[in-house]
C-alpha atoms as a PDB file:
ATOM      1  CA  UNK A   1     -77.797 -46.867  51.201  1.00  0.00           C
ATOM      2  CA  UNK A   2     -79.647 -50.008  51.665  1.00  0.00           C
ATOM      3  CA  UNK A   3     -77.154 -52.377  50.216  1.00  0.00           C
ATOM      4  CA  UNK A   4     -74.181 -50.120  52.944  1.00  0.00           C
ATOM      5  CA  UNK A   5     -75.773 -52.256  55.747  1.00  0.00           C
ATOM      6  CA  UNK A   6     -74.838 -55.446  56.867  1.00  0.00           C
ATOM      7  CA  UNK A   7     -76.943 -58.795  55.565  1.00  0.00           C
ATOM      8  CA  UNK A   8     -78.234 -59.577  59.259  1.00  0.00           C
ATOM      9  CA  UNK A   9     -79.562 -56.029  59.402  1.00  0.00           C
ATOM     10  CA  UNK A  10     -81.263 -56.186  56.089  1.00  0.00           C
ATOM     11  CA  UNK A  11     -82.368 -60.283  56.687  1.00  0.00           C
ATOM     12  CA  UNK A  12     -84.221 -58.603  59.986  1.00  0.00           C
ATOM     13  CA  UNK A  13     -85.930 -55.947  57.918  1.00  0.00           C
ATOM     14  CA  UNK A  14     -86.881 -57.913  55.178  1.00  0.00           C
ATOM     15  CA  UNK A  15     -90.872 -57.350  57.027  1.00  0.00           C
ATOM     16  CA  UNK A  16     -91.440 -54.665  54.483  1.00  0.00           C
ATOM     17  CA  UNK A  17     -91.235 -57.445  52.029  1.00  0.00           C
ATOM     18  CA  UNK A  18     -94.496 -59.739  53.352  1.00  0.00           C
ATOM     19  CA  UNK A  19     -96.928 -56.695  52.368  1.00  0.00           C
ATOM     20  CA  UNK A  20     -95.415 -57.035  48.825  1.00  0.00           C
ATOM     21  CA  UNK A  21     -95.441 -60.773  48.570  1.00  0.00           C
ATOM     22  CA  UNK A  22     -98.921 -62.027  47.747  1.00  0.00           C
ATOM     23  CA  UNK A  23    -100.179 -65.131  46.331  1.00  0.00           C
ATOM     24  CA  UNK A  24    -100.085 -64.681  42.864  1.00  0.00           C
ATOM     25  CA  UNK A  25     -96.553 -62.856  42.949  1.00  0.00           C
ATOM     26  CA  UNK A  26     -95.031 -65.741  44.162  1.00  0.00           C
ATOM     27  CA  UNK A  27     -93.779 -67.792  41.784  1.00  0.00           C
ATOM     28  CA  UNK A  28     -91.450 -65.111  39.602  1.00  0.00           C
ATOM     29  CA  UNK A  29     -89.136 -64.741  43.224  1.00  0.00           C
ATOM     30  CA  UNK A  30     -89.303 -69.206  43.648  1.00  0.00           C
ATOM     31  CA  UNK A  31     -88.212 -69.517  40.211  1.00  0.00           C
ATOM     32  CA  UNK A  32     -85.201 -66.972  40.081  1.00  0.00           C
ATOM     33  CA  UNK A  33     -84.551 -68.274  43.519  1.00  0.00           C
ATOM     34  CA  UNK A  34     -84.513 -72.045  42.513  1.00  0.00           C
ATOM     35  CA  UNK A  35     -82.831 -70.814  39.045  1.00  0.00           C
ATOM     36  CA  UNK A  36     -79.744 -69.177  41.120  1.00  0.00           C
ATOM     37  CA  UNK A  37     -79.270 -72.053  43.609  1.00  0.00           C
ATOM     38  CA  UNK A  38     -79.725 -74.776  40.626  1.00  0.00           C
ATOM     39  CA  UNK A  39     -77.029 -72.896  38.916  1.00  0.00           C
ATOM     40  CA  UNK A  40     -74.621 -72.559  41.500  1.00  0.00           C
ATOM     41  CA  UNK A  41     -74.976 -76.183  42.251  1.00  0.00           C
ATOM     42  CA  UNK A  42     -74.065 -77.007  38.831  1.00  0.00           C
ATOM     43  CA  UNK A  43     -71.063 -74.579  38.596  1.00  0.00           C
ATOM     44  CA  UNK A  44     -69.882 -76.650  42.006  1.00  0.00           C
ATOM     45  CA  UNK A  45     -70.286 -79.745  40.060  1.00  0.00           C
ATOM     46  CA  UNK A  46     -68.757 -78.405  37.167  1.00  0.00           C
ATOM     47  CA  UNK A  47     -65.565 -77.413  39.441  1.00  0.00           C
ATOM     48  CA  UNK A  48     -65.253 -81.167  40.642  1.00  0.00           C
ATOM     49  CA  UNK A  49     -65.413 -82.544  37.422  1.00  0.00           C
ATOM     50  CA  UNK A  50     -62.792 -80.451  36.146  1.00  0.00           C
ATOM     51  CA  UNK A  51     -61.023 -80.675  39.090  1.00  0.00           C
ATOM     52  CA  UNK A  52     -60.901 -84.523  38.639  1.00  0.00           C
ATOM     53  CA  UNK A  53     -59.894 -84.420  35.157  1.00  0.00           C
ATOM     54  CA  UNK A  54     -56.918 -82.656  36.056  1.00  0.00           C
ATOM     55  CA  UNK A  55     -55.939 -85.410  39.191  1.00  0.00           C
ATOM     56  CA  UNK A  56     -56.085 -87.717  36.198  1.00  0.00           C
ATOM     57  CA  UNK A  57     -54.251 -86.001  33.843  1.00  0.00           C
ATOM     58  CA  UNK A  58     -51.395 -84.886  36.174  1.00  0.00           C
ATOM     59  CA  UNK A  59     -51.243 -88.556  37.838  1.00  0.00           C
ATOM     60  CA  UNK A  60     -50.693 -89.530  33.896  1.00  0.00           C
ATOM     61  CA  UNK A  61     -48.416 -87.168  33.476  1.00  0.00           C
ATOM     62  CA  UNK A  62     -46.312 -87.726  36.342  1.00  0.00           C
ATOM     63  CA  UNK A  63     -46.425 -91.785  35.656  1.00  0.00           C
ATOM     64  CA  UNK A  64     -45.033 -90.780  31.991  1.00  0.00           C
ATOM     65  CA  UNK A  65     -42.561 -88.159  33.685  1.00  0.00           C
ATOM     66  CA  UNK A  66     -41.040 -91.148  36.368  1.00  0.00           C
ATOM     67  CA  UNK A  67     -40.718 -94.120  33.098  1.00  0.00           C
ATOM     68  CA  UNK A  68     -39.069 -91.225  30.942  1.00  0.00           C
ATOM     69  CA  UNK A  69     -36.966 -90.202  33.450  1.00  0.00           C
ATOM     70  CA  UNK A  70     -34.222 -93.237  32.127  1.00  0.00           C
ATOM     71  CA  UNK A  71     -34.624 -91.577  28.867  1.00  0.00           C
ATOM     72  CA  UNK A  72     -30.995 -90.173  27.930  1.00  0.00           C
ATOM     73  CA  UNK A  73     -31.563 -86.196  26.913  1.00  0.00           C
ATOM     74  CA  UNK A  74     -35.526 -85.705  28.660  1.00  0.00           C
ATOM     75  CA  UNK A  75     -34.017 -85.056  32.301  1.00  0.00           C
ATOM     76  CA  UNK A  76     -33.678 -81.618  32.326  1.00  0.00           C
ATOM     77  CA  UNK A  77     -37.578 -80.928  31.248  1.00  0.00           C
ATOM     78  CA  UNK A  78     -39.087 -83.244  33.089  1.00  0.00           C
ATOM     79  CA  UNK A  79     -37.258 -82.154  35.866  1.00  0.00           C
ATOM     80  CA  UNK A  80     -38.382 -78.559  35.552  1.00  0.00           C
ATOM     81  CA  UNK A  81     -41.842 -79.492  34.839  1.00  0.00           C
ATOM     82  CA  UNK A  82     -42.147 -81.783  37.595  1.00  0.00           C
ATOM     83  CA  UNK A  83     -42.701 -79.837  40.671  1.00  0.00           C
ATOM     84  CA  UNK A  84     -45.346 -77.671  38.389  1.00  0.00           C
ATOM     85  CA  UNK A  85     -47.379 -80.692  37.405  1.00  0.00           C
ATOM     86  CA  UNK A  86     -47.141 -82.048  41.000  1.00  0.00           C
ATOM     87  CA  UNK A  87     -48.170 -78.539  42.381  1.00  0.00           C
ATOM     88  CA  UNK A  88     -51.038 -78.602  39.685  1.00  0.00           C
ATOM     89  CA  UNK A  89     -51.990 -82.284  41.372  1.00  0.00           C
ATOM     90  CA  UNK A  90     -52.223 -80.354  44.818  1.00  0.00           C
ATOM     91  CA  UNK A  91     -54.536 -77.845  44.162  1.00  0.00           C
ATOM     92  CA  UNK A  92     -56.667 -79.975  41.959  1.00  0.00           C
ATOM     93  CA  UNK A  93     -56.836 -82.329  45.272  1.00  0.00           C
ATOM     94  CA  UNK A  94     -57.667 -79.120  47.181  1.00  0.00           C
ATOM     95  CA  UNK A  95     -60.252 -78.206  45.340  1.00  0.00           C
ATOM     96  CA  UNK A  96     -62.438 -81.318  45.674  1.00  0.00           C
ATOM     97  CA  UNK A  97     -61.436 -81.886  49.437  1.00  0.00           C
ATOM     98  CA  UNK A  98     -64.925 -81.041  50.782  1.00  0.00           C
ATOM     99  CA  UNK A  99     -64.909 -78.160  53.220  1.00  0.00           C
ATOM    100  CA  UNK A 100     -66.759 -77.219  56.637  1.00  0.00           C
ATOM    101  CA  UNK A 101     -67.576 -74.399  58.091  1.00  0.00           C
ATOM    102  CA  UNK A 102     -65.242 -71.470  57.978  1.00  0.00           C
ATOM    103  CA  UNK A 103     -66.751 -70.594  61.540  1.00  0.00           C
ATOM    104  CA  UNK A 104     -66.959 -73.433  63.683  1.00  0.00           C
ATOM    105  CA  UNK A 105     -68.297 -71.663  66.406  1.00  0.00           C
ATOM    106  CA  UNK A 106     -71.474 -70.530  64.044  1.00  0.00           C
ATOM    107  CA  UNK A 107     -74.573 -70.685  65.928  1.00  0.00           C
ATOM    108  CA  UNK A 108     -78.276 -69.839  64.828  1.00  0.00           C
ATOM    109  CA  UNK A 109     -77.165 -66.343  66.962  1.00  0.00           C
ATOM    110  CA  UNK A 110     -74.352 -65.857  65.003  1.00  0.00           C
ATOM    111  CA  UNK A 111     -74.693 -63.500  61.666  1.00  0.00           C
ATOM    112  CA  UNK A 112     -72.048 -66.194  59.803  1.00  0.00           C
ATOM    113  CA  UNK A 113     -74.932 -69.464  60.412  1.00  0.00           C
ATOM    114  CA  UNK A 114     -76.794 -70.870  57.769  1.00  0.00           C
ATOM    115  CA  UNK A 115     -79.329 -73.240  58.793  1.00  0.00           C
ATOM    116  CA  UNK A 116     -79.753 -74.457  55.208  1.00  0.00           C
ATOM    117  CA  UNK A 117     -75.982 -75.244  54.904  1.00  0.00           C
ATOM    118  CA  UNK A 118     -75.299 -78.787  56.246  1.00  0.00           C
ATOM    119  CA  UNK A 119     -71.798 -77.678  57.995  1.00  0.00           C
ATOM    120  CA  UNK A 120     -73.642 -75.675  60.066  1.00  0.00           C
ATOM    121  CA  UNK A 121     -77.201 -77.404  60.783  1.00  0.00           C
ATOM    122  CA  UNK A 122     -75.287 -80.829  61.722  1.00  0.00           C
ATOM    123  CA  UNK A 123     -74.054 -78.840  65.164  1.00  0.00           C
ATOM    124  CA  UNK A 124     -77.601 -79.201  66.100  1.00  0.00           C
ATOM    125  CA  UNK A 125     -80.164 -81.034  67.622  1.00  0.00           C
ATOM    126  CA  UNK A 126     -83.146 -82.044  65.899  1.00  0.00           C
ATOM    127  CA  UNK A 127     -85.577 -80.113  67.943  1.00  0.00           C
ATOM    128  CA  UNK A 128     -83.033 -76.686  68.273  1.00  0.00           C
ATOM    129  CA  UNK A 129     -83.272 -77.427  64.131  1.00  0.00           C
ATOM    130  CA  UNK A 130     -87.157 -77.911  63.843  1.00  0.00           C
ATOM    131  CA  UNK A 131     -87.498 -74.782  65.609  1.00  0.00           C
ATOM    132  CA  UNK A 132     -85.501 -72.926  63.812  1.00  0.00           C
ATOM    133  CA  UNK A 133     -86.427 -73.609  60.449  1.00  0.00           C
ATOM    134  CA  UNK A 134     -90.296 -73.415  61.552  1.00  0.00           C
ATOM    135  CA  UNK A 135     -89.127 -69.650  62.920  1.00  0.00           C
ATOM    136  CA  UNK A 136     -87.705 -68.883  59.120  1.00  0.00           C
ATOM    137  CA  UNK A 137     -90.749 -70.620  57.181  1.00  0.00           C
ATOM    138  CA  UNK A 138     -93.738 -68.399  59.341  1.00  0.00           C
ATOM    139  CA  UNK A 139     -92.850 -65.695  57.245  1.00  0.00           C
ATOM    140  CA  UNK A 140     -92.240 -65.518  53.471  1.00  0.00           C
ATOM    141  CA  UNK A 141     -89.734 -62.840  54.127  1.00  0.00           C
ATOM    142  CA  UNK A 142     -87.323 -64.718  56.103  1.00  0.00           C
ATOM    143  CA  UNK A 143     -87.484 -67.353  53.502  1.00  0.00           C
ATOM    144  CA  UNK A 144     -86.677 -65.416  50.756  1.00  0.00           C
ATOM    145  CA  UNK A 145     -84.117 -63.866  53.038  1.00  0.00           C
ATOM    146  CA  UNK A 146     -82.512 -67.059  54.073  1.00  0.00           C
ATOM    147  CA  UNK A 147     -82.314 -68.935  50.673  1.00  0.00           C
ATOM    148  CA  UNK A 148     -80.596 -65.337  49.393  1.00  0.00           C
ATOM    149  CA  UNK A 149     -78.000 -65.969  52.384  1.00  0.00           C
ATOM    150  CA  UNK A 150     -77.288 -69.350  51.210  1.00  0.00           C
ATOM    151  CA  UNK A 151     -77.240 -68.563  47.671  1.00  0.00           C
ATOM    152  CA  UNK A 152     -74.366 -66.230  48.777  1.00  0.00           C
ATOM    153  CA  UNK A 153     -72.706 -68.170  50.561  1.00  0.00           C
ATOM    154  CA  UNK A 154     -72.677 -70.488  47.752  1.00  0.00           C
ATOM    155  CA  UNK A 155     -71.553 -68.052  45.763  1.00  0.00           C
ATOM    156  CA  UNK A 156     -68.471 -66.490  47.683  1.00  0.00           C
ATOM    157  CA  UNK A 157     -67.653 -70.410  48.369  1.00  0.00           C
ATOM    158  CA  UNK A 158     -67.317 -71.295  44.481  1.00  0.00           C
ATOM    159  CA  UNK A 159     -65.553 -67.847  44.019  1.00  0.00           C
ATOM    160  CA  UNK A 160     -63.110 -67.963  46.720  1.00  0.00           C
ATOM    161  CA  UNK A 161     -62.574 -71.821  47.036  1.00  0.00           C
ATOM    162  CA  UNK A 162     -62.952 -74.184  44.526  1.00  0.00           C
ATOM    163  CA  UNK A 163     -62.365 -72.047  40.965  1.00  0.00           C
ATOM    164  CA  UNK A 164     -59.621 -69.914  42.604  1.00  0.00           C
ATOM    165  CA  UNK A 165     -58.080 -72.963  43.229  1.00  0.00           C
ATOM    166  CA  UNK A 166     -58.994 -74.962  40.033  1.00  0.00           C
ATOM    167  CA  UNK A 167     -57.553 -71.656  38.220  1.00  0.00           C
ATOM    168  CA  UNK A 168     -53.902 -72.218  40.185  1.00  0.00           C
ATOM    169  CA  UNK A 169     -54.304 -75.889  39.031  1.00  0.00           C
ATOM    170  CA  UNK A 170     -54.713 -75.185  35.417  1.00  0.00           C
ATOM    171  CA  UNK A 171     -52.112 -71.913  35.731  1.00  0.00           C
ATOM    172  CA  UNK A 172     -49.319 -74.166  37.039  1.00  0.00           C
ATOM    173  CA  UNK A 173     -49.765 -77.130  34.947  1.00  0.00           C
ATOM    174  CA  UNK A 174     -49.854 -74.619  31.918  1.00  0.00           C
ATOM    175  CA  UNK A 175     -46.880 -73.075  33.222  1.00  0.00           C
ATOM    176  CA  UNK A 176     -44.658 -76.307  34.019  1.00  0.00           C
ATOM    177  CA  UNK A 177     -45.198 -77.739  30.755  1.00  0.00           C
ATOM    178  CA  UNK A 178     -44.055 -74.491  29.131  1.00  0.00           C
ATOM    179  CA  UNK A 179     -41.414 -74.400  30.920  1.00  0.00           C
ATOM    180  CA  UNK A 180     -40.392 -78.193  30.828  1.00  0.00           C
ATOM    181  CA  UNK A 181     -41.266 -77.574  27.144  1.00  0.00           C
ATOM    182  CA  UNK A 182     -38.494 -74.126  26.557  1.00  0.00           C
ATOM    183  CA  UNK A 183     -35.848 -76.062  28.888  1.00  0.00           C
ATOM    184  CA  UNK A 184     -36.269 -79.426  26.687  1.00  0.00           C
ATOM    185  CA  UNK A 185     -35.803 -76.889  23.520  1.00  0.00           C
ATOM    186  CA  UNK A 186     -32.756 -75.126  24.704  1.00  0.00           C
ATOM    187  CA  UNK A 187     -31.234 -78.013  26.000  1.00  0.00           C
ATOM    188  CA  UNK A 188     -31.479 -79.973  22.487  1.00  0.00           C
ATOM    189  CA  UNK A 189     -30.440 -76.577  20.974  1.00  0.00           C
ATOM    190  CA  UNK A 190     -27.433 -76.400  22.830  1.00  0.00           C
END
């Protein structure tokens, strides 16, 4: 029933965990730990990259789409692949637009802060912040328990934010070429 109870609940019991962590079992938790959060940052990276590509590719396309537009028998495709490709554009754009805090009133009370997230630390001062990361490194529990948090956070950010909306950029640009692509057919066809 542990994993039932919320994550500030189980971050506040994570005591039980000092007795376990000794010296020499250290270093398997720091490396999947540092293994996760390496990962993640690279999947983030990954989602910008891709998410620039596509601004590219749809700014090309669009520039081709606006010169062809003179082009006796191309209107009809372009013109239903247009608002696709420009959508595509959008969400590529959203997806690189860096992001605060989803709770702006997030404070190191607050179940939602995470003092290793820069959104969040950058509301305060540099003493309130001293103390409160020298509060989560006394114990190797609330370590462990706070770099889990972010790695969550992370996690559900990458999930929710930037490849759900690199996904609708790739969809819609898929989709508004096809469609450009079926018009242009049956139009010649016809």
């Amino acid at each position: 029933m542990e994993a039932e109870r919320p994550l500030s609940d189980r971050i506040d019991a994570t005591s039980r965990w000092d007795a376990v962590i000794d010296d020499s079992s250290q270093q398997a938790p720091v490396q999947l730990l540092r293994t996760v959060q390496q990962h993640h940052v690279q999947l983030s990276a990954m989602a910008d990259f891709k998410a620039s590509i596509l601004i590219t590719a749809t700014s090309i396309i669009v520039t081709a789409f606006a010169a062809l537009t003179s082009s006796i028998g191309l209107e009809a495709g372009i013109v239903a692949a247009t608002p696709f490709v420009l959508t595509s554009l959008g969400f590529a754009i959203y997806t690189v637009i860096p992001k605060g805090s989803t709770d702006t009133k997030a404070g190191p009370g607050s179940p939602s802060f995470n003092l290793l997230f820069f959104a969040h630390f950058e509301k305060l001062e540099q003493q309130e912040y001293i103390d409160e990361m020298m509060e989560i490194i006394a114990t190797p529990s609330q370590i462990y328990a706070h770099q889990i948090k972010d790695i969550y956070q992370l996690g559900k950010y990458l999930g929710e934010s930037k490849y759900r909306y690199l996904r609708y950029a790739y969809a819609t640009l898929f989709f508004g070429i096809v469609i450009g692509a079926v018009i242009q057919l049956g139009t010649v066809a016809f």
